[in-house]
PDB file of N, CA and C in Angstrom:
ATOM      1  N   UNK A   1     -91.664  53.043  50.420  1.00  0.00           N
ATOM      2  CA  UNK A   1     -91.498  54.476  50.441  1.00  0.00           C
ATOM      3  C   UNK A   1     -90.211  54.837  49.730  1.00  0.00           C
ATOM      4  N   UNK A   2     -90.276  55.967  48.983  1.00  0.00           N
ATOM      5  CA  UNK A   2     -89.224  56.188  48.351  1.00  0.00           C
ATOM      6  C   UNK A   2     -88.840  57.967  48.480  1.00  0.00           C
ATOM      7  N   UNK A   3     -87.626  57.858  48.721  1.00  0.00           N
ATOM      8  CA  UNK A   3     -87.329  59.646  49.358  1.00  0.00           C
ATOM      9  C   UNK A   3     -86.235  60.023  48.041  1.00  0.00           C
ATOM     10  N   UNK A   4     -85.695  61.145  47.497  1.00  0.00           N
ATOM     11  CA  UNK A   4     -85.059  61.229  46.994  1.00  0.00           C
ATOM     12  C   UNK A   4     -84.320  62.579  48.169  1.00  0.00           C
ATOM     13  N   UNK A   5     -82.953  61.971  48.709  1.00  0.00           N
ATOM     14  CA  UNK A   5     -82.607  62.936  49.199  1.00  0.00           C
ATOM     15  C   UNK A   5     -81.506  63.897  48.849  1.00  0.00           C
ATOM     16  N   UNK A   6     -81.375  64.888  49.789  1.00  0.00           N
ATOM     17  CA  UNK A   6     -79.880  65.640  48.818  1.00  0.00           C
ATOM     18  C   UNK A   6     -78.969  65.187  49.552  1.00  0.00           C
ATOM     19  N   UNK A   7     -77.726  64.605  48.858  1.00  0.00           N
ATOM     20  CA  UNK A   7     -76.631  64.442  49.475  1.00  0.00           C
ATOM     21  C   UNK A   7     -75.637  65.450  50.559  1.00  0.00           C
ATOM     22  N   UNK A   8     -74.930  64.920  51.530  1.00  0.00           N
ATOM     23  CA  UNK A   8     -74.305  65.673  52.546  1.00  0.00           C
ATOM     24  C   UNK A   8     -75.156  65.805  53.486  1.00  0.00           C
ATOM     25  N   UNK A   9     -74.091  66.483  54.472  1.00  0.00           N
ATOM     26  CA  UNK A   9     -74.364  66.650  55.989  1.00  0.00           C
ATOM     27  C   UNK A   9     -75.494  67.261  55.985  1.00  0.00           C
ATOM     28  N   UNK A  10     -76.023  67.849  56.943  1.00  0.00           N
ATOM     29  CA  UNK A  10     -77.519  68.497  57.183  1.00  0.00           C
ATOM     30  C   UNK A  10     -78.767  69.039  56.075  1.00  0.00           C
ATOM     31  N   UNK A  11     -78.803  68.044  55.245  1.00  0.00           N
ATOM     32  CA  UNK A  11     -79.952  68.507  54.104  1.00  0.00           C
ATOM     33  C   UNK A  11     -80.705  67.279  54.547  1.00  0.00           C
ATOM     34  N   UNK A  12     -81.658  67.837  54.405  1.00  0.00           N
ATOM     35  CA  UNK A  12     -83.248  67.810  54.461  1.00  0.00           C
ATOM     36  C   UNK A  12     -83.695  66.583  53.730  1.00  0.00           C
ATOM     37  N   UNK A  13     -84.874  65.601  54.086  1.00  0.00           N
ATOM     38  CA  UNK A  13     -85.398  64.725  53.429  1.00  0.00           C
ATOM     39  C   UNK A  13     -86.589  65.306  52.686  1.00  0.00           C
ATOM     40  N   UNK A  14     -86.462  65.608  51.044  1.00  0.00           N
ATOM     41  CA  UNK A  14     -87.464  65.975  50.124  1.00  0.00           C
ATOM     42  C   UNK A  14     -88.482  64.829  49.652  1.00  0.00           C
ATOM     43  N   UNK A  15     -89.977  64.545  49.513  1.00  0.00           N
ATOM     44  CA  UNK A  15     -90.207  64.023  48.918  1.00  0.00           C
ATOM     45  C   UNK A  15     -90.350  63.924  47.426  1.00  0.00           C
ATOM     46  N   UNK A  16     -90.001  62.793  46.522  1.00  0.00           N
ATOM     47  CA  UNK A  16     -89.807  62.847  44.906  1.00  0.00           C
ATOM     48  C   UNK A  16     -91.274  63.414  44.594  1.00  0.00           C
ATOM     49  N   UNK A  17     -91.161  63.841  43.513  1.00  0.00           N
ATOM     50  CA  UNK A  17     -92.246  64.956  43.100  1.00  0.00           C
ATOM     51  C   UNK A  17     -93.195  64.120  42.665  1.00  0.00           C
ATOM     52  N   UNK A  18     -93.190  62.668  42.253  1.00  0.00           N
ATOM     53  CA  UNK A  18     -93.919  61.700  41.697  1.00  0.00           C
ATOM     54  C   UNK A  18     -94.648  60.870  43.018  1.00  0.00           C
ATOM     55  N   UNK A  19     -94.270  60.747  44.089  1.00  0.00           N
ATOM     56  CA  UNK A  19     -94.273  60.003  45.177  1.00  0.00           C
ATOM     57  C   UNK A  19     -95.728  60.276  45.576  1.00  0.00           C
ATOM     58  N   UNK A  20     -96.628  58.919  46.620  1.00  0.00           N
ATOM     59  CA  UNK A  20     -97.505  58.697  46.691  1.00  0.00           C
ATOM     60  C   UNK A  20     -98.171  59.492  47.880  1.00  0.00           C
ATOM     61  N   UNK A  21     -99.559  60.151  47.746  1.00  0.00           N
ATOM     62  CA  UNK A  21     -99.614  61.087  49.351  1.00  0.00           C
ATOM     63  C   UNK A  21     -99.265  60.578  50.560  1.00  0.00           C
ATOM     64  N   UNK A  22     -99.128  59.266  50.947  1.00  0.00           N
ATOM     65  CA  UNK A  22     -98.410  59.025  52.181  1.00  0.00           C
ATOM     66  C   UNK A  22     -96.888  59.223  52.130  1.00  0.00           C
ATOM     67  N   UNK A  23     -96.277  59.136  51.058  1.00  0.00           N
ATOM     68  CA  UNK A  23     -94.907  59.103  51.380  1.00  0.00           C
ATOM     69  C   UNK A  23     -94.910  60.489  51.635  1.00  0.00           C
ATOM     70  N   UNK A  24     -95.577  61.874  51.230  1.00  0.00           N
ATOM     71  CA  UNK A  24     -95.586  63.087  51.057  1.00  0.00           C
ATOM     72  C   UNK A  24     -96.025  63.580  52.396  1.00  0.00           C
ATOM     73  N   UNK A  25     -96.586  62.828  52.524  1.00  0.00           N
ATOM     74  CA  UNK A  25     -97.144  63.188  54.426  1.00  0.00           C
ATOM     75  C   UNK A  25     -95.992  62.884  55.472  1.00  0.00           C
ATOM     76  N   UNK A  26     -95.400  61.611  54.846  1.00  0.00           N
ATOM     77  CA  UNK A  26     -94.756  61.324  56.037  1.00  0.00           C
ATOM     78  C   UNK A  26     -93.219  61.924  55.935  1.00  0.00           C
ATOM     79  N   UNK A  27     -93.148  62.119  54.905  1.00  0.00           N
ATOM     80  CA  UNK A  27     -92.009  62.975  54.216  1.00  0.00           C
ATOM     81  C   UNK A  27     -92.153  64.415  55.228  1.00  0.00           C
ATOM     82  N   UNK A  28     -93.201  65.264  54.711  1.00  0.00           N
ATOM     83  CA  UNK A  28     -93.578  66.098  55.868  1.00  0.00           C
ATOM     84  C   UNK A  28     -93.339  65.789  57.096  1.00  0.00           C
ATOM     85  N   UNK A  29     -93.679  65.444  57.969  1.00  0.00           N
ATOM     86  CA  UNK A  29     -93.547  64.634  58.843  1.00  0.00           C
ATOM     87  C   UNK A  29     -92.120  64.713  59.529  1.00  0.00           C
ATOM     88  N   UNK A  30     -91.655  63.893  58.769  1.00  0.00           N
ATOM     89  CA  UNK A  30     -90.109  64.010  59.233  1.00  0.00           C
ATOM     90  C   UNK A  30     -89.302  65.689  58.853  1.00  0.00           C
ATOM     91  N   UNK A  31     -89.834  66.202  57.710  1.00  0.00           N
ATOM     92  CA  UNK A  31     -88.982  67.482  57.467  1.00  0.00           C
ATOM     93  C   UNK A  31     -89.772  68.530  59.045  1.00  0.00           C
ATOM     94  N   UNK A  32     -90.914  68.400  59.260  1.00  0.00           N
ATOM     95  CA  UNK A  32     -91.125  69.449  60.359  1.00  0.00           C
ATOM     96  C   UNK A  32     -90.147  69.056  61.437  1.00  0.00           C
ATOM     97  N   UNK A  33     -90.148  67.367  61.960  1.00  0.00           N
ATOM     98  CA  UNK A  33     -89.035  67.098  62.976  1.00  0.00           C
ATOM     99  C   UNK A  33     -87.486  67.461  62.959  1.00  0.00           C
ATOM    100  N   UNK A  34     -87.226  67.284  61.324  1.00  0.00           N
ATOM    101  CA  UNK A  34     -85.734  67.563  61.373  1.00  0.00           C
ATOM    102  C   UNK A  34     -86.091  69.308  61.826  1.00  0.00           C
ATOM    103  N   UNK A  35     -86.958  69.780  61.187  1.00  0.00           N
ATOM    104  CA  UNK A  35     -86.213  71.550  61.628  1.00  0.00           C
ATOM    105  C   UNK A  35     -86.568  71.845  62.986  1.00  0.00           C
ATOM    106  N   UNK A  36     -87.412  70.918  63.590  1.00  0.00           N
ATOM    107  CA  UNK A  36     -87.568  71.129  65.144  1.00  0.00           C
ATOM    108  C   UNK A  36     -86.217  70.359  66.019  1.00  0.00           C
ATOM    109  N   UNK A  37     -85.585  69.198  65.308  1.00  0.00           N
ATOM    110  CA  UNK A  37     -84.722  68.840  65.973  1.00  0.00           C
ATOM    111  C   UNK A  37     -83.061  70.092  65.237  1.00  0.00           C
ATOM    112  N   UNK A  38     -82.859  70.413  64.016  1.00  0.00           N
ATOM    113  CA  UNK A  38     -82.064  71.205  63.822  1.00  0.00           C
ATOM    114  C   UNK A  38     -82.084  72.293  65.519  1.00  0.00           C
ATOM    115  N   UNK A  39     -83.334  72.814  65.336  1.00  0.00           N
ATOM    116  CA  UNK A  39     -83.724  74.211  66.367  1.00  0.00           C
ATOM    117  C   UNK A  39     -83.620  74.071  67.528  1.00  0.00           C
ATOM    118  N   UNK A  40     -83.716  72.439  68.218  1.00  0.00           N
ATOM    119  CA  UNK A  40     -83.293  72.360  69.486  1.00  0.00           C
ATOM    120  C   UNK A  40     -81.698  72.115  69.596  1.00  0.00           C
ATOM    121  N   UNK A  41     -81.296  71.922  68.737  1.00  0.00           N
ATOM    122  CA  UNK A  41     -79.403  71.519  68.117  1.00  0.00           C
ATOM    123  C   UNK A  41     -79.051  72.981  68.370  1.00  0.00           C
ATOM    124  N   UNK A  42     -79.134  73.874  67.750  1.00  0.00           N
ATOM    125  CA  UNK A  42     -79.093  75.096  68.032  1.00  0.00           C
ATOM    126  C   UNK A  42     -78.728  76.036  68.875  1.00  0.00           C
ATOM    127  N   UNK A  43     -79.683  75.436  69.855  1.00  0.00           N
ATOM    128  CA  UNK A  43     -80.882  75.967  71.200  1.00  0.00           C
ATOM    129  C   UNK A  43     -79.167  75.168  72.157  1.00  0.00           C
ATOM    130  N   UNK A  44     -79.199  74.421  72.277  1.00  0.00           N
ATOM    131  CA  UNK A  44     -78.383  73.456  72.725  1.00  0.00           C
ATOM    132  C   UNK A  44     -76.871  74.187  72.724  1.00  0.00           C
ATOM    133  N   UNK A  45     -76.756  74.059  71.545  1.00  0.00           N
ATOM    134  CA  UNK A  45     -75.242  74.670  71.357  1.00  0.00           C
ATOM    135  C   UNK A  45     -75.471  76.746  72.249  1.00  0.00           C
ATOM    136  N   UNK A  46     -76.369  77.000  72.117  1.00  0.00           N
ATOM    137  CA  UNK A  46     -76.268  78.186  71.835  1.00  0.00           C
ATOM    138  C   UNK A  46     -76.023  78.362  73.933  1.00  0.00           C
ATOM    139  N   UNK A  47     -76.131  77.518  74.515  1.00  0.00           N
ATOM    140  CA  UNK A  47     -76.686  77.287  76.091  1.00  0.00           C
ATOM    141  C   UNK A  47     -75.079  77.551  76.596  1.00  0.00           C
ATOM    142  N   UNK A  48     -74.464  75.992  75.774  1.00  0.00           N
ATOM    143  CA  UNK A  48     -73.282  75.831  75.848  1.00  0.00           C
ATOM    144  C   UNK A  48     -72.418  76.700  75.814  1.00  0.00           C
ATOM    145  N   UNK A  49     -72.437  77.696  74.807  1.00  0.00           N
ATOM    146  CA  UNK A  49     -71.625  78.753  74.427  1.00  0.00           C
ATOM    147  C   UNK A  49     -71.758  80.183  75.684  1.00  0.00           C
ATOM    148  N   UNK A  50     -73.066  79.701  76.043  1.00  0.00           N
ATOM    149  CA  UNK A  50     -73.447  81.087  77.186  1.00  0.00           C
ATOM    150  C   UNK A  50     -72.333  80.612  78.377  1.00  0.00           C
ATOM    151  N   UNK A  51     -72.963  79.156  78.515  1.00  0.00           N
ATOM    152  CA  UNK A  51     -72.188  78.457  79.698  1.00  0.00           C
ATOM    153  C   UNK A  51     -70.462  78.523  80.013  1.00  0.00           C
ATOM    154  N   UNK A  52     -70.088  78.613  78.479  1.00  0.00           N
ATOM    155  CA  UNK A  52     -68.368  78.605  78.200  1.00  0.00           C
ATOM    156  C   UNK A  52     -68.267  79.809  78.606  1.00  0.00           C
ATOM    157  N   UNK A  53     -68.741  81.536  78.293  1.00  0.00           N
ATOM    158  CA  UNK A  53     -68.625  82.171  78.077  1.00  0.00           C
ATOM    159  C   UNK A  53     -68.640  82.571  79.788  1.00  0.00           C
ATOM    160  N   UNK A  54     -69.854  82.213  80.861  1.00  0.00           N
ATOM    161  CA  UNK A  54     -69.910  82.570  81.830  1.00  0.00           C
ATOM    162  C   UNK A  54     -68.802  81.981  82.910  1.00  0.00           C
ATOM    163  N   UNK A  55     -68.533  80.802  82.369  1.00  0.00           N
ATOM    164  CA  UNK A  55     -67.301  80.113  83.218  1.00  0.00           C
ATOM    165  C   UNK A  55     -65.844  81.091  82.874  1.00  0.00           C
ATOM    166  N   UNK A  56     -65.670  81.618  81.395  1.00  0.00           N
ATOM    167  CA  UNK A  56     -64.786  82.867  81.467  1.00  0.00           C
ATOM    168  C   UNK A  56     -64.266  83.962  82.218  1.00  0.00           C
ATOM    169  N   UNK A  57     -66.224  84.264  81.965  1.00  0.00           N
ATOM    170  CA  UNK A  57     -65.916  85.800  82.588  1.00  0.00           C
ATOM    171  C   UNK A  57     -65.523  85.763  84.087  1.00  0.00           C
ATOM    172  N   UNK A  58     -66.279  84.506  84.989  1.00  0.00           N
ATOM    173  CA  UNK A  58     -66.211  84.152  85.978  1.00  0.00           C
ATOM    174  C   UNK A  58     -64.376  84.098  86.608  1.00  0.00           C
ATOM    175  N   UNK A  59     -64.228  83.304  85.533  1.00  0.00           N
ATOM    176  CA  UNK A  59     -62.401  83.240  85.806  1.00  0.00           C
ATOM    177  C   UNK A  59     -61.466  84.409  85.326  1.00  0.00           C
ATOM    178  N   UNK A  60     -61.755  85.177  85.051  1.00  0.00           N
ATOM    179  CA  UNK A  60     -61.030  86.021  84.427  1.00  0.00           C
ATOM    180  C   UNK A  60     -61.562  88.145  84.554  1.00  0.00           C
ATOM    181  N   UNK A  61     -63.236  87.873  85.555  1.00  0.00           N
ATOM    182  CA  UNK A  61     -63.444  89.123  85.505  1.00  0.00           C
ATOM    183  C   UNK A  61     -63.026  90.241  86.689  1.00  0.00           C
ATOM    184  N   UNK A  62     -63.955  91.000  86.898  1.00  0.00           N
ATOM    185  CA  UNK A  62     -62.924  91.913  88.080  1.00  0.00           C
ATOM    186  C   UNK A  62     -62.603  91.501  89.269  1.00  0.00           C
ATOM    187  N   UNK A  63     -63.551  90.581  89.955  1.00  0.00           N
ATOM    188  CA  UNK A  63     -63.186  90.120  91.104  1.00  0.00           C
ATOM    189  C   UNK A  63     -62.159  89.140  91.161  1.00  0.00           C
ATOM    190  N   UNK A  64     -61.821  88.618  90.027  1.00  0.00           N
ATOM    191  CA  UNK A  64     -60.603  87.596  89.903  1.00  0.00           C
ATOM    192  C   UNK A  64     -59.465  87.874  90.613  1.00  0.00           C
ATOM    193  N   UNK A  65     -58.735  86.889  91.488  1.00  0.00           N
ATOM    194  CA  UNK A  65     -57.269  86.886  92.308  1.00  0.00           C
ATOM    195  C   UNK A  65     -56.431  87.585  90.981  1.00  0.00           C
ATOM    196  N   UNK A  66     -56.489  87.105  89.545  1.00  0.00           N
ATOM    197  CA  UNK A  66     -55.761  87.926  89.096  1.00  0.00           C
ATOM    198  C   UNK A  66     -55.246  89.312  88.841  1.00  0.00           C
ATOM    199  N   UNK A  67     -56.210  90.167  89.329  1.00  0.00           N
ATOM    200  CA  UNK A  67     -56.648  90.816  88.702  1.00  0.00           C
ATOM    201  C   UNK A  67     -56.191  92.114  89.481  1.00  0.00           C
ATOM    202  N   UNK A  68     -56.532  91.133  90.974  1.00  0.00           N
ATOM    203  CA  UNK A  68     -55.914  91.854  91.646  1.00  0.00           C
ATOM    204  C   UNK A  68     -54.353  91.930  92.162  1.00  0.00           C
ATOM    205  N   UNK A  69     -54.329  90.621  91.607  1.00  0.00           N
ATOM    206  CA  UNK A  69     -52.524  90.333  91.694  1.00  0.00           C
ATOM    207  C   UNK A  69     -51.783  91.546  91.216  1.00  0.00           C
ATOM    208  N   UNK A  70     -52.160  91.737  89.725  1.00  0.00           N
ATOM    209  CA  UNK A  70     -51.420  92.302  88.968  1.00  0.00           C
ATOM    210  C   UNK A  70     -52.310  94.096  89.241  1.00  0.00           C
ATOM    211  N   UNK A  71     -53.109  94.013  89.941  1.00  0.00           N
ATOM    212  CA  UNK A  71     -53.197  95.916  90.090  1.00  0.00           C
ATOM    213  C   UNK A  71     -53.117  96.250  90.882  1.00  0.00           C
ATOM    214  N   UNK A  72     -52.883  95.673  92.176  1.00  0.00           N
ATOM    215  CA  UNK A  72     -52.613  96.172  93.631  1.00  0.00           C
ATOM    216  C   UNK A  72     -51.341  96.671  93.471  1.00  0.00           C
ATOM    217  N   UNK A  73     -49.961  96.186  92.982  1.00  0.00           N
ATOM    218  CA  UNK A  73     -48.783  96.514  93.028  1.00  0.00           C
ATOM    219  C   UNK A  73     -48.807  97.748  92.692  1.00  0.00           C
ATOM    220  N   UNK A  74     -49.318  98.076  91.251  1.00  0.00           N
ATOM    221  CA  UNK A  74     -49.579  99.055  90.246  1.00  0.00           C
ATOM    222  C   UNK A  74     -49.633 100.381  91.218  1.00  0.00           C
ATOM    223  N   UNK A  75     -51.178 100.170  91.738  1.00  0.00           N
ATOM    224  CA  UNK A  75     -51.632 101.672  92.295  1.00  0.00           C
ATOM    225  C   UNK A  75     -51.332 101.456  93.629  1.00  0.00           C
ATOM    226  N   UNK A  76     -50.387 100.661  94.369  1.00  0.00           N
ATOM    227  CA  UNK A  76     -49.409 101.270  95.565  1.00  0.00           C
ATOM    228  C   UNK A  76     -48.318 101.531  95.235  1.00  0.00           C
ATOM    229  N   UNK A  77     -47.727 101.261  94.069  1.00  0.00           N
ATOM    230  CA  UNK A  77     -46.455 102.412  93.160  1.00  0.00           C
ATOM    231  C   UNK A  77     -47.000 103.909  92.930  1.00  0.00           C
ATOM    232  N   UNK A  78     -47.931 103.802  92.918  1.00  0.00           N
ATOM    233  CA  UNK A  78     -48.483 105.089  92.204  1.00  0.00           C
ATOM    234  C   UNK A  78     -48.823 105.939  93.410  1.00  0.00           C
ATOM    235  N   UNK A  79     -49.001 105.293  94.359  1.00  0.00           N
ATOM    236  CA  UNK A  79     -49.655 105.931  96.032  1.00  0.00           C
ATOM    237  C   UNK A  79     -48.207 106.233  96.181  1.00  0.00           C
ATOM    238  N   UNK A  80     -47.555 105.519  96.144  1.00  0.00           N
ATOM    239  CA  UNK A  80     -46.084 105.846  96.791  1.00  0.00           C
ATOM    240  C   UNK A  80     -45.489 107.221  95.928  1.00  0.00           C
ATOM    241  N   UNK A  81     -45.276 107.231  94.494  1.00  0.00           N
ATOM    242  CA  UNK A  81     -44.854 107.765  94.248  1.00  0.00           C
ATOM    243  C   UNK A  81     -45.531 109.747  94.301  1.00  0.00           C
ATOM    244  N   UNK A  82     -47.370 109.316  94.230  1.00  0.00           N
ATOM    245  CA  UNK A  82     -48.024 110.714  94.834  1.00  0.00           C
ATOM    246  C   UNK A  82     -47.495 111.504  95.952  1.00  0.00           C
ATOM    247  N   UNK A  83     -47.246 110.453  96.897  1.00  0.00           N
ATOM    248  CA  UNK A  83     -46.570 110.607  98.195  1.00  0.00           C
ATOM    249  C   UNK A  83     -45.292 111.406  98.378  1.00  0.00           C
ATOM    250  N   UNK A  84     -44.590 110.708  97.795  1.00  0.00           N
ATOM    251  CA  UNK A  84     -43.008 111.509  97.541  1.00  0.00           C
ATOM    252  C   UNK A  84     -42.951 112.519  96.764  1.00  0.00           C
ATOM    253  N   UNK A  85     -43.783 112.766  95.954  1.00  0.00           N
ATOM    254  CA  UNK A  85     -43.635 114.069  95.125  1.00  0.00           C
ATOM    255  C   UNK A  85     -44.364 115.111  96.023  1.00  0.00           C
ATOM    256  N   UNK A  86     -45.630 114.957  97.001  1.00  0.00           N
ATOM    257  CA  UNK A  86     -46.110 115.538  98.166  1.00  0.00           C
ATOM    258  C   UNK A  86     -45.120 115.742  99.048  1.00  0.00           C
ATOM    259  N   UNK A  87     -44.243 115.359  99.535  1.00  0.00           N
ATOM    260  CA  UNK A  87     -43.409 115.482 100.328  1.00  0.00           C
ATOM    261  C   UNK A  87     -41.996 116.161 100.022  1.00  0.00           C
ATOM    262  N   UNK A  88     -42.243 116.476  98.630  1.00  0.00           N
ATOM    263  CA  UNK A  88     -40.822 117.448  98.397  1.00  0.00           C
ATOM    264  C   UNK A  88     -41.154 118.839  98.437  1.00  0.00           C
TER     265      UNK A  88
END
């Protein structure tokens, strides 16, 4: 069997334009797998990225200790100071 392929990272196995119908089949063959395995590569990464993204928001969204660290002070300055200006 003889493939002529393109050089570098993620290109595709072409069969040579001269090549015999089995190599052309099986050539096929493998190009439907690579774009089914590209698409689960993909699929994969794309999970990951949800997963990174939800472990984020998780650490960092409203219910976060931070969050409230830093705004509780805030709006009992602000209660306080409503207060005292009520009271003059």
């Amino acid at each position: 069997m003889t493939f002529a392929a393109s050089t570098g990272p993620g290109t595709l196995i072409c069969p040579r334009p001269g090549a015999p119908l089995l190599t052309r089949r099986i050539s096929r063959l493998i190009l439907s797998f690579q774009k089914k395995l590209f698409f689960f590569i993909s699929l994969v990464n794309q999970v990951l990225e949800y997963a990174q993204d939800l472990q984020q928001w998780y650490k960092s969204s409203y219910g976060s200790d931070i969050n409230t660290d830093i705004a509780c002070p805030l709006i009992q300055d602000m209660a306080n100071i409503f207060k005292q200006e009520t009271q003059l």
